[in-house]
PDB file of N, CA and C in Angstrom:
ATOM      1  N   UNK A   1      95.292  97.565  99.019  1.00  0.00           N
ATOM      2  CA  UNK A   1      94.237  98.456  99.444  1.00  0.00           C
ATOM      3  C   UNK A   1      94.827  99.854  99.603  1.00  0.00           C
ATOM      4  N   UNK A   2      94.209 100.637  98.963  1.00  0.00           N
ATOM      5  CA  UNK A   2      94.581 102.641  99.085  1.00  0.00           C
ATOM      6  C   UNK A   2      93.915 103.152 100.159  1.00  0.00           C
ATOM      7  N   UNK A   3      94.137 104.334 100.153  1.00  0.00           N
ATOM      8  CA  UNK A   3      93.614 104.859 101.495  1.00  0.00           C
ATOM      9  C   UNK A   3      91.947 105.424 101.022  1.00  0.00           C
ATOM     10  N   UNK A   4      91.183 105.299  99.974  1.00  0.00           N
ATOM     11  CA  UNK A   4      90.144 105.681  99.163  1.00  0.00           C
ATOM     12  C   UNK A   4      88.976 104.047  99.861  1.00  0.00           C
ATOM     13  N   UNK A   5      90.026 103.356  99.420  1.00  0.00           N
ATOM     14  CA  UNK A   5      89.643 102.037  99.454  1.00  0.00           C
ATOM     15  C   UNK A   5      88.824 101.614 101.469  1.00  0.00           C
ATOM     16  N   UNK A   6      90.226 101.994 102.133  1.00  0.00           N
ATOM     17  CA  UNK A   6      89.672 101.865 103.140  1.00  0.00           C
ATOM     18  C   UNK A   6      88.604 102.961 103.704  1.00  0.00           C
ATOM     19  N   UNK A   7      88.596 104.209 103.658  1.00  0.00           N
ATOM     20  CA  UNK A   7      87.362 104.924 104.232  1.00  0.00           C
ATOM     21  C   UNK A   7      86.145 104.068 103.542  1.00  0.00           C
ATOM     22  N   UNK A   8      86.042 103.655 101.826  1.00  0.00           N
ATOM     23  CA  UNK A   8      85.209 102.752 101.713  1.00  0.00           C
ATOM     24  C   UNK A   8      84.788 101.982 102.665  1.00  0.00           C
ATOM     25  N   UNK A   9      85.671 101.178 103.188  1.00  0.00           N
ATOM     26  CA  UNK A   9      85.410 100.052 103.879  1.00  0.00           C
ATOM     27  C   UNK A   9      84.985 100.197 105.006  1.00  0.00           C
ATOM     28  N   UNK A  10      85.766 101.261 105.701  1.00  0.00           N
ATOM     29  CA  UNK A  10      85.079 101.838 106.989  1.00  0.00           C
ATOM     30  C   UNK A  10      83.555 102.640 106.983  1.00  0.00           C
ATOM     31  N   UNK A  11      83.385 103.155 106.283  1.00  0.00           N
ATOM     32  CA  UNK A  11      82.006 103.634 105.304  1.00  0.00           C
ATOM     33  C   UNK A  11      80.806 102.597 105.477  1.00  0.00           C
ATOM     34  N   UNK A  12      81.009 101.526 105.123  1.00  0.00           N
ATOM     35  CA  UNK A  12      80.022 100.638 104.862  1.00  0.00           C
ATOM     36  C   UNK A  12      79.948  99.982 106.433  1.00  0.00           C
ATOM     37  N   UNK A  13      80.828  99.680 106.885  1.00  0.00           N
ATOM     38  CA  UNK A  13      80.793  98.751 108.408  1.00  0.00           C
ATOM     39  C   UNK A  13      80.333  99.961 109.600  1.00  0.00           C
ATOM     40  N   UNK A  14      80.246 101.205 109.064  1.00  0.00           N
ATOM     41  CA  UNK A  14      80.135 101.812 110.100  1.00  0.00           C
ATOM     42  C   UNK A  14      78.840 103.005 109.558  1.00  0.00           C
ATOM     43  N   UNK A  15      77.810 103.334 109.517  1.00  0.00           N
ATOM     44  CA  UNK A  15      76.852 104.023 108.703  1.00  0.00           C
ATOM     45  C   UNK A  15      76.211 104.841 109.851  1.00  0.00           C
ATOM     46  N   UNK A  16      76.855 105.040 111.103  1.00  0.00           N
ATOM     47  CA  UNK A  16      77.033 106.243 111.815  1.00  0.00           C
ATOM     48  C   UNK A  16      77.201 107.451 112.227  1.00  0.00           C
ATOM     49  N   UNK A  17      78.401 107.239 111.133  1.00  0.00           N
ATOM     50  CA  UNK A  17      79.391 108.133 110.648  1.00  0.00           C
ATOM     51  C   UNK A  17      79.027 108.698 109.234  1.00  0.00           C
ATOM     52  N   UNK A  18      79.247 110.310 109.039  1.00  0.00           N
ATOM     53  CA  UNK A  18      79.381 110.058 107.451  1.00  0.00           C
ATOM     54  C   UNK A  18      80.464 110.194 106.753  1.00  0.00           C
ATOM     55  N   UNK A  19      80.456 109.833 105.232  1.00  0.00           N
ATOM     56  CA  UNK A  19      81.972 109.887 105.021  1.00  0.00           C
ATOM     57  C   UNK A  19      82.814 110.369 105.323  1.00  0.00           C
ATOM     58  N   UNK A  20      82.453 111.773 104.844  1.00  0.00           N
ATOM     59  CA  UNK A  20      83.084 113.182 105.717  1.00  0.00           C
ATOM     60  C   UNK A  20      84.281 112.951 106.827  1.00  0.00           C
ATOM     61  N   UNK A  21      83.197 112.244 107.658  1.00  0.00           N
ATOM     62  CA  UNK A  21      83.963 112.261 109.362  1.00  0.00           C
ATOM     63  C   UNK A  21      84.965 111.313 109.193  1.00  0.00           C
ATOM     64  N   UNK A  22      84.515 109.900 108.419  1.00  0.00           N
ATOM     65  CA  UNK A  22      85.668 109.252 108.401  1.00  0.00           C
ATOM     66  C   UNK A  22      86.620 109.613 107.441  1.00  0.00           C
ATOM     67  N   UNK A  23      86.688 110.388 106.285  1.00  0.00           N
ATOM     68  CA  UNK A  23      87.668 110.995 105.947  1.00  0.00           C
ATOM     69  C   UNK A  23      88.629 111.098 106.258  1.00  0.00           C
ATOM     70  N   UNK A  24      88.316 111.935 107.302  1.00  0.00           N
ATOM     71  CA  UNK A  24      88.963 113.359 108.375  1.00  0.00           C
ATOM     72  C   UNK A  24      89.828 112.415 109.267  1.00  0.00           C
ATOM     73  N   UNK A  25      88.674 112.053 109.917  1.00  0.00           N
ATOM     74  CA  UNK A  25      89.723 110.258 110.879  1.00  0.00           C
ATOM     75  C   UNK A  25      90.948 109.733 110.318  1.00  0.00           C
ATOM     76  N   UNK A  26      90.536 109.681 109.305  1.00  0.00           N
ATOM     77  CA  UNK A  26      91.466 108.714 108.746  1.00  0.00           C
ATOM     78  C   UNK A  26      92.538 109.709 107.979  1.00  0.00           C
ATOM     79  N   UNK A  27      92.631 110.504 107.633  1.00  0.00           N
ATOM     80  CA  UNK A  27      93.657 111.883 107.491  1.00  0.00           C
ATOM     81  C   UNK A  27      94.348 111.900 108.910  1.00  0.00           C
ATOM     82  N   UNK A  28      93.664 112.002 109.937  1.00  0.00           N
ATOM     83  CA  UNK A  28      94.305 112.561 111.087  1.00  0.00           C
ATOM     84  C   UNK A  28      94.923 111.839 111.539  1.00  0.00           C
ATOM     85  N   UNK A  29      94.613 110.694 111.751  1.00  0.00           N
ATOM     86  CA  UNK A  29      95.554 108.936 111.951  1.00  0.00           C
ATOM     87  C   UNK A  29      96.767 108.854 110.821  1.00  0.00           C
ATOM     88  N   UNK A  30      96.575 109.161 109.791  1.00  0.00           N
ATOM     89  CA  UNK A  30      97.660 109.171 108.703  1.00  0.00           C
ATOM     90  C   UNK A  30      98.728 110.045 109.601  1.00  0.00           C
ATOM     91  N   UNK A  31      98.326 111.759 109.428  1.00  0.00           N
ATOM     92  CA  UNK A  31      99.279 112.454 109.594  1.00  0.00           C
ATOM     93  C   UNK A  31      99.821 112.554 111.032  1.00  0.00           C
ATOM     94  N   UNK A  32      99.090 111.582 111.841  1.00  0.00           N
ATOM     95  CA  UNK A  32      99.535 111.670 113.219  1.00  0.00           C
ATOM     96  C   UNK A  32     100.686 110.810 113.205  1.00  0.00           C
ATOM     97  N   UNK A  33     100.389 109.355 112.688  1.00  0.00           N
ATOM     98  CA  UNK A  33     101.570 108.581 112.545  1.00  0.00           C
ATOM     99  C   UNK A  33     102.910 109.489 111.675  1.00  0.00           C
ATOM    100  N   UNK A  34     102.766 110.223 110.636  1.00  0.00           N
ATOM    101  CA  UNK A  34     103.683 110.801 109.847  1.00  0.00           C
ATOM    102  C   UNK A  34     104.092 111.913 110.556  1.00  0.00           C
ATOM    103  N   UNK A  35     103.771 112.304 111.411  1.00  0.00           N
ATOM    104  CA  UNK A  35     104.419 113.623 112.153  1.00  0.00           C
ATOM    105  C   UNK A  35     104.966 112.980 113.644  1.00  0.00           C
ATOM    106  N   UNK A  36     104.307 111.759 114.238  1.00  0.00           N
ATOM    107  CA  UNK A  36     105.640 110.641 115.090  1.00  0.00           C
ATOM    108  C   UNK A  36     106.874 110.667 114.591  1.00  0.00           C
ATOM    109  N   UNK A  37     106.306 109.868 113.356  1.00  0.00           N
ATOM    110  CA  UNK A  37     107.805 108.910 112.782  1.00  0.00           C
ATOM    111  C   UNK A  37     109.516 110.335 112.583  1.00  0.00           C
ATOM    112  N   UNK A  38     108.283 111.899 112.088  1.00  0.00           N
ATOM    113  CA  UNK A  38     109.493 112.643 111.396  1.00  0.00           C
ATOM    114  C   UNK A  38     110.096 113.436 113.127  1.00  0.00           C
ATOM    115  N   UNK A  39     109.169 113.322 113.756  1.00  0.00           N
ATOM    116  CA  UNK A  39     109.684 113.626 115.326  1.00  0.00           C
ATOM    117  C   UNK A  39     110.805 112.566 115.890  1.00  0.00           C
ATOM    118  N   UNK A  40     110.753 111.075 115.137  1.00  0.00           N
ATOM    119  CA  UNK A  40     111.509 110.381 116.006  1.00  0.00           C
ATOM    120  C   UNK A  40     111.151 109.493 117.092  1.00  0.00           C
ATOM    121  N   UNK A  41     109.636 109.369 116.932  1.00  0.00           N
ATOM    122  CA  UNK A  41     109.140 108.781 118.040  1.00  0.00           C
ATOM    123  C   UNK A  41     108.842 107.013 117.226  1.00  0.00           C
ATOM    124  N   UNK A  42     109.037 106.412 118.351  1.00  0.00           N
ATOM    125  CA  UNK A  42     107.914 104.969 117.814  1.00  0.00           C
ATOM    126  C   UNK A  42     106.775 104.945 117.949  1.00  0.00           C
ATOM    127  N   UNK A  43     106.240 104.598 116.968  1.00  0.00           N
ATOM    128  CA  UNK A  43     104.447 104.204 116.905  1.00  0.00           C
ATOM    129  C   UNK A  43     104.334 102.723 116.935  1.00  0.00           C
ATOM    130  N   UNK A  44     103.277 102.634 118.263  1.00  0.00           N
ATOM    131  CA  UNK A  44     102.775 101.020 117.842  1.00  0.00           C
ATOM    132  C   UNK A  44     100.964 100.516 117.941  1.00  0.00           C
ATOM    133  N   UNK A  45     100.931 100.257 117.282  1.00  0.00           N
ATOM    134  CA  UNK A  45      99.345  99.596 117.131  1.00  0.00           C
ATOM    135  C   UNK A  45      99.340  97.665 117.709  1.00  0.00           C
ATOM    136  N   UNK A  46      98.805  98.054 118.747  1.00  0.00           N
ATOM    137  CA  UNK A  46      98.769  96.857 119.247  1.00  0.00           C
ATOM    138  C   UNK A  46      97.909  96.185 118.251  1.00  0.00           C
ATOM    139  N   UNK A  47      98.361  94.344 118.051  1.00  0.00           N
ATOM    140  CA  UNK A  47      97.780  93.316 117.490  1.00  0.00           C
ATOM    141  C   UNK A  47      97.966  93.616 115.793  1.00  0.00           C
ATOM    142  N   UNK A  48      98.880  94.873 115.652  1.00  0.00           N
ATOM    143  CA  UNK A  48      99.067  95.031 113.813  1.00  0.00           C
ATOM    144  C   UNK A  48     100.469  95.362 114.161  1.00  0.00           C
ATOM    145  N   UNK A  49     101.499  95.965 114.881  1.00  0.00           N
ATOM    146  CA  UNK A  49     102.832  95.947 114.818  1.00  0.00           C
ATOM    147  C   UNK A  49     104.063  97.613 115.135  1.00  0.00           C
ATOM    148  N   UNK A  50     104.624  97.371 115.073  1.00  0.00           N
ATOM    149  CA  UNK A  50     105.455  99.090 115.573  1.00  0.00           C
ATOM    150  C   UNK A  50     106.186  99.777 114.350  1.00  0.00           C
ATOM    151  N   UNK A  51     105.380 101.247 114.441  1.00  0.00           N
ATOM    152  CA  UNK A  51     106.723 101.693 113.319  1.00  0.00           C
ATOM    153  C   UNK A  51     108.034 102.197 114.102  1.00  0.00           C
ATOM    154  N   UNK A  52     108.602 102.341 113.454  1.00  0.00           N
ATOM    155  CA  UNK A  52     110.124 103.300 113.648  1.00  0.00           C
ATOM    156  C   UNK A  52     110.981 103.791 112.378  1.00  0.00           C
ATOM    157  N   UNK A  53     111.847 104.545 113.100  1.00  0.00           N
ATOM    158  CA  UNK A  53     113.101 105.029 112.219  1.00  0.00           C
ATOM    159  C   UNK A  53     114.468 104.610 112.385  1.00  0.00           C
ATOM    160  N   UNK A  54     114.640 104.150 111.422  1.00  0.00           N
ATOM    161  CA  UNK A  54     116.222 103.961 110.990  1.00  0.00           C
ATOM    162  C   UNK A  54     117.166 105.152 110.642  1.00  0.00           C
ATOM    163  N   UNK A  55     118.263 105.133 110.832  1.00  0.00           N
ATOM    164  CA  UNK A  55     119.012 106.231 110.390  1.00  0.00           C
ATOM    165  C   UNK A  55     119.899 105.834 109.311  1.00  0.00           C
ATOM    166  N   UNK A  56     120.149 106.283 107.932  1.00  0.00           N
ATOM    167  CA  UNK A  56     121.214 105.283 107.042  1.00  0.00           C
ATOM    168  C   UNK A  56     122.300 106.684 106.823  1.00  0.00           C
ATOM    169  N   UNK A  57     123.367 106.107 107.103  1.00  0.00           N
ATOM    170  CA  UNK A  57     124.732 107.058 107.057  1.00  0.00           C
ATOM    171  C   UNK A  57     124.879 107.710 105.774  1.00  0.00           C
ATOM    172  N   UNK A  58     125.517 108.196 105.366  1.00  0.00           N
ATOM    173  CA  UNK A  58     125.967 109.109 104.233  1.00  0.00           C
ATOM    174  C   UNK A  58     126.981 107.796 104.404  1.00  0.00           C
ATOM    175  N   UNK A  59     126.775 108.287 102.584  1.00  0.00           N
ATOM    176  CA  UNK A  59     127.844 106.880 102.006  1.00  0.00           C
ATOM    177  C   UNK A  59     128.771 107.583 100.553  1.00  0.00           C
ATOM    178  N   UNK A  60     129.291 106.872 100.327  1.00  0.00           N
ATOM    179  CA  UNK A  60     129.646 106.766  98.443  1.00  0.00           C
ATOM    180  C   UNK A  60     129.162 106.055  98.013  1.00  0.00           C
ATOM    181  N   UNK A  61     128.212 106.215  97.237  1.00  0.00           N
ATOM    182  CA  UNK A  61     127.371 104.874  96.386  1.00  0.00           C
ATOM    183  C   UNK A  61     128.284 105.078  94.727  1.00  0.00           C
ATOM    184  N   UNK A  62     127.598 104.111  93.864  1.00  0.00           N
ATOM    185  CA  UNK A  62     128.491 104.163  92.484  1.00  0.00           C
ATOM    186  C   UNK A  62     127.175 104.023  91.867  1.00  0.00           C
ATOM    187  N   UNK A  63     127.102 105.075  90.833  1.00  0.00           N
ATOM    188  CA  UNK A  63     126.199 104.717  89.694  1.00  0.00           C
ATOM    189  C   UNK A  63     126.533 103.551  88.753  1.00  0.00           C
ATOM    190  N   UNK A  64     125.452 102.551  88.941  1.00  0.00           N
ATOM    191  CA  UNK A  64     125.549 100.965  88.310  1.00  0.00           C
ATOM    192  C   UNK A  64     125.638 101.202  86.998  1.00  0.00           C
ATOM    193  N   UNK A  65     125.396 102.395  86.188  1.00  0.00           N
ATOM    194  CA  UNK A  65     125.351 102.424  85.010  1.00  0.00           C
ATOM    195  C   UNK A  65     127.124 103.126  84.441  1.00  0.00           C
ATOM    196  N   UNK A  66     127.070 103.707  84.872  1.00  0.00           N
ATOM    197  CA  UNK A  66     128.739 104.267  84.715  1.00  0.00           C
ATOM    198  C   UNK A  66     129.614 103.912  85.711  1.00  0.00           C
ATOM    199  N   UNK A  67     129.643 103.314  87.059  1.00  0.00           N
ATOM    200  CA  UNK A  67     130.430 103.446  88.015  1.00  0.00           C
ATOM    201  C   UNK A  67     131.311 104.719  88.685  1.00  0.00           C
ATOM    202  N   UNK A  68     129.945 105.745  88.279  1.00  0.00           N
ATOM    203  CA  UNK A  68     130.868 107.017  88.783  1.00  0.00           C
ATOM    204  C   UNK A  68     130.620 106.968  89.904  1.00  0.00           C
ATOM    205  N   UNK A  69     131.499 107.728  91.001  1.00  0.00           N
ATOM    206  CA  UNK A  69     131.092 107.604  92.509  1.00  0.00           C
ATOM    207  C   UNK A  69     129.982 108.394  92.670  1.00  0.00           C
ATOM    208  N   UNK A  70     129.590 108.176  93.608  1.00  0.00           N
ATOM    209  CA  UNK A  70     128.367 109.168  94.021  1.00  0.00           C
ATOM    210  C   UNK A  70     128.106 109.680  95.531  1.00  0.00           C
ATOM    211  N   UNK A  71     127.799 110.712  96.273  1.00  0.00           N
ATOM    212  CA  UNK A  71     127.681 110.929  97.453  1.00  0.00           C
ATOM    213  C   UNK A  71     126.226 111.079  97.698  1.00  0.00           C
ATOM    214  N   UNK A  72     125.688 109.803  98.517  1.00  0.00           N
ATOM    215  CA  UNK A  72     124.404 109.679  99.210  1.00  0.00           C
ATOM    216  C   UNK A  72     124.664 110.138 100.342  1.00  0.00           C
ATOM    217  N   UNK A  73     123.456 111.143 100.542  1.00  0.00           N
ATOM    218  CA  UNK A  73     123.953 111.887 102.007  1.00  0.00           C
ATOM    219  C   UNK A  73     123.143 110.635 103.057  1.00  0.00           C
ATOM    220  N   UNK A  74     123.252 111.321 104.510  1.00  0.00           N
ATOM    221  CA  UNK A  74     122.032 110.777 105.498  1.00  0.00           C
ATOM    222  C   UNK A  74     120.663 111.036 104.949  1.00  0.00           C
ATOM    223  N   UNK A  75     119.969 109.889 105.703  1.00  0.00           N
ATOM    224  CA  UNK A  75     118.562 109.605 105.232  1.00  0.00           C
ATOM    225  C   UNK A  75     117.763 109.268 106.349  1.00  0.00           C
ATOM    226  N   UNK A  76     116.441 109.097 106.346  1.00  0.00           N
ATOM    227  CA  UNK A  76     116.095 108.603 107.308  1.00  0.00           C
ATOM    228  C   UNK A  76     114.585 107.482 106.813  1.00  0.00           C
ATOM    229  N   UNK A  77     114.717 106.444 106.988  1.00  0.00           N
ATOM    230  CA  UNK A  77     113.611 105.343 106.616  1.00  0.00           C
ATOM    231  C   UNK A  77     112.755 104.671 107.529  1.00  0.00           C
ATOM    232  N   UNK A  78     111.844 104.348 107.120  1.00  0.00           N
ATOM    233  CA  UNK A  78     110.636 103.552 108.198  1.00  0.00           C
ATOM    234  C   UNK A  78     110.878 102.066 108.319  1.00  0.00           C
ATOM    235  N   UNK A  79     111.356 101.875 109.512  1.00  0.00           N
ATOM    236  CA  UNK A  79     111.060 100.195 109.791  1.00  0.00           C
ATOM    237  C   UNK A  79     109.396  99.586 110.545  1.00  0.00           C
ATOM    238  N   UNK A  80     109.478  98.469 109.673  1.00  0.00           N
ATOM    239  CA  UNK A  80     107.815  98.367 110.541  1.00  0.00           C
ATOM    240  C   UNK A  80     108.070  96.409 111.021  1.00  0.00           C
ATOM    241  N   UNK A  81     107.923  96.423 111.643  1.00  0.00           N
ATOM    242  CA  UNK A  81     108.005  95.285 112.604  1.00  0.00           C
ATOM    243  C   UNK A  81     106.599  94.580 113.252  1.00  0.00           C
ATOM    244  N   UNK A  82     105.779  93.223 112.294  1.00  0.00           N
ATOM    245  CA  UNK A  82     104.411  92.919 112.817  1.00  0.00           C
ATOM    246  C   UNK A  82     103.973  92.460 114.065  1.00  0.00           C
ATOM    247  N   UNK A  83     103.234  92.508 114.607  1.00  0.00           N
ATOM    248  CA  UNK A  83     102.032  92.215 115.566  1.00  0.00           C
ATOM    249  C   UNK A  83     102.690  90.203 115.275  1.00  0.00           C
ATOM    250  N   UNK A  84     102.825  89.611 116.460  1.00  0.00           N
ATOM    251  CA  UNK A  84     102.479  88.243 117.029  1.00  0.00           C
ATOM    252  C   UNK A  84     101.161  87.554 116.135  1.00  0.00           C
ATOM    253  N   UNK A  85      99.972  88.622 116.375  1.00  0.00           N
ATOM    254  CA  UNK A  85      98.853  88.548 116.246  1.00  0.00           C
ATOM    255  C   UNK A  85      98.737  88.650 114.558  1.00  0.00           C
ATOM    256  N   UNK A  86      99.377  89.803 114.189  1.00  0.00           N
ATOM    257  CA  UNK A  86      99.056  89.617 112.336  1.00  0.00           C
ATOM    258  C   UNK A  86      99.847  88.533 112.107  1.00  0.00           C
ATOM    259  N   UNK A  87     100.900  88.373 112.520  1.00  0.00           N
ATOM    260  CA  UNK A  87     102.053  86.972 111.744  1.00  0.00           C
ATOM    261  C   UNK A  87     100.953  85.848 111.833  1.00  0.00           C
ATOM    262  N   UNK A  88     100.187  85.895 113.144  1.00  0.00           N
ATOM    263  CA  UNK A  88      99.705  84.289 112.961  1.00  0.00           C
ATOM    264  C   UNK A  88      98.272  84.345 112.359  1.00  0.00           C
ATOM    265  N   UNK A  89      97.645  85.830 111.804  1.00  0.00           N
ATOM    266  CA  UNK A  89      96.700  85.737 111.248  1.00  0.00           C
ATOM    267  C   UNK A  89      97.232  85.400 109.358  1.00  0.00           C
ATOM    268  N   UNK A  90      98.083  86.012 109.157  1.00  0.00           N
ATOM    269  CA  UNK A  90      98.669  86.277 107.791  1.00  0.00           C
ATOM    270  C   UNK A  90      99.112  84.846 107.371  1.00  0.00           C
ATOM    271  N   UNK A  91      99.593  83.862 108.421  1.00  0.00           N
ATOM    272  CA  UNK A  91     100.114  82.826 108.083  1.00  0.00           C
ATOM    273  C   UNK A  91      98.799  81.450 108.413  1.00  0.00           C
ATOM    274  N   UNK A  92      98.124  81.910 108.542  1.00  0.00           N
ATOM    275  CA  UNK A  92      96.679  80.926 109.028  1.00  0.00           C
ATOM    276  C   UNK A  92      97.062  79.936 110.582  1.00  0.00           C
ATOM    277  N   UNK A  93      97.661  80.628 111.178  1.00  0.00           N
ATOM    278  CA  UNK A  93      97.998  79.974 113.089  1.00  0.00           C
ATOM    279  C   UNK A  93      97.310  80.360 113.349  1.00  0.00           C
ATOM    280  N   UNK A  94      95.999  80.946 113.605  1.00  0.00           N
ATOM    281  CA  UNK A  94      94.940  80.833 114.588  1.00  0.00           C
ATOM    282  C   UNK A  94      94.344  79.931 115.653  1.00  0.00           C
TER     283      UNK A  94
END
């Protein structure tokens, strides 16, 4: 599912609203979580799970194709960790 997909979805269950607004919602929920994560903060959505950040060191990696060395600097990546509640929906434990 894209993010097109869900205002769809929210669209139809909710005819309150017009697209527009949920658009916007749903932009602002995006970039709210994306301006947490680059602050450093954890995000969690109860009953769906927590994001966070990892930190990955600067390394020497080797290009697999030549084995030349290579210098990967620091990085920073999203860990996401589920909800109790999605594991046992995703796995049919209800």
């Amino acid at each position: 599912m894209n993010k097109s997909e869900i205002i769809e979805n929210l669209y139809k269950n909710n005819k309150f609203h017009s697209k527009k607004d949920i658009e916007e919602s749903v932009f602002i929920v995006i970039e709210s979580l994306a301006k947490a994560l680059s602050d450093g903060d954890r995000v969690e959505l109860r009953g769906f799970g927590i994001f966070s950040t990892n930190t990955q060191k600067a390394r020497i990696s080797r290009n697999p194709k030549t084995g030349e060395k290579v210098h990967t600097p620091e990085k920073k990546t999203i860990h996401f960790k589920m909800a109790k509640d999605l594991f046992k929906k995703l796995n049919n434990h209800e």
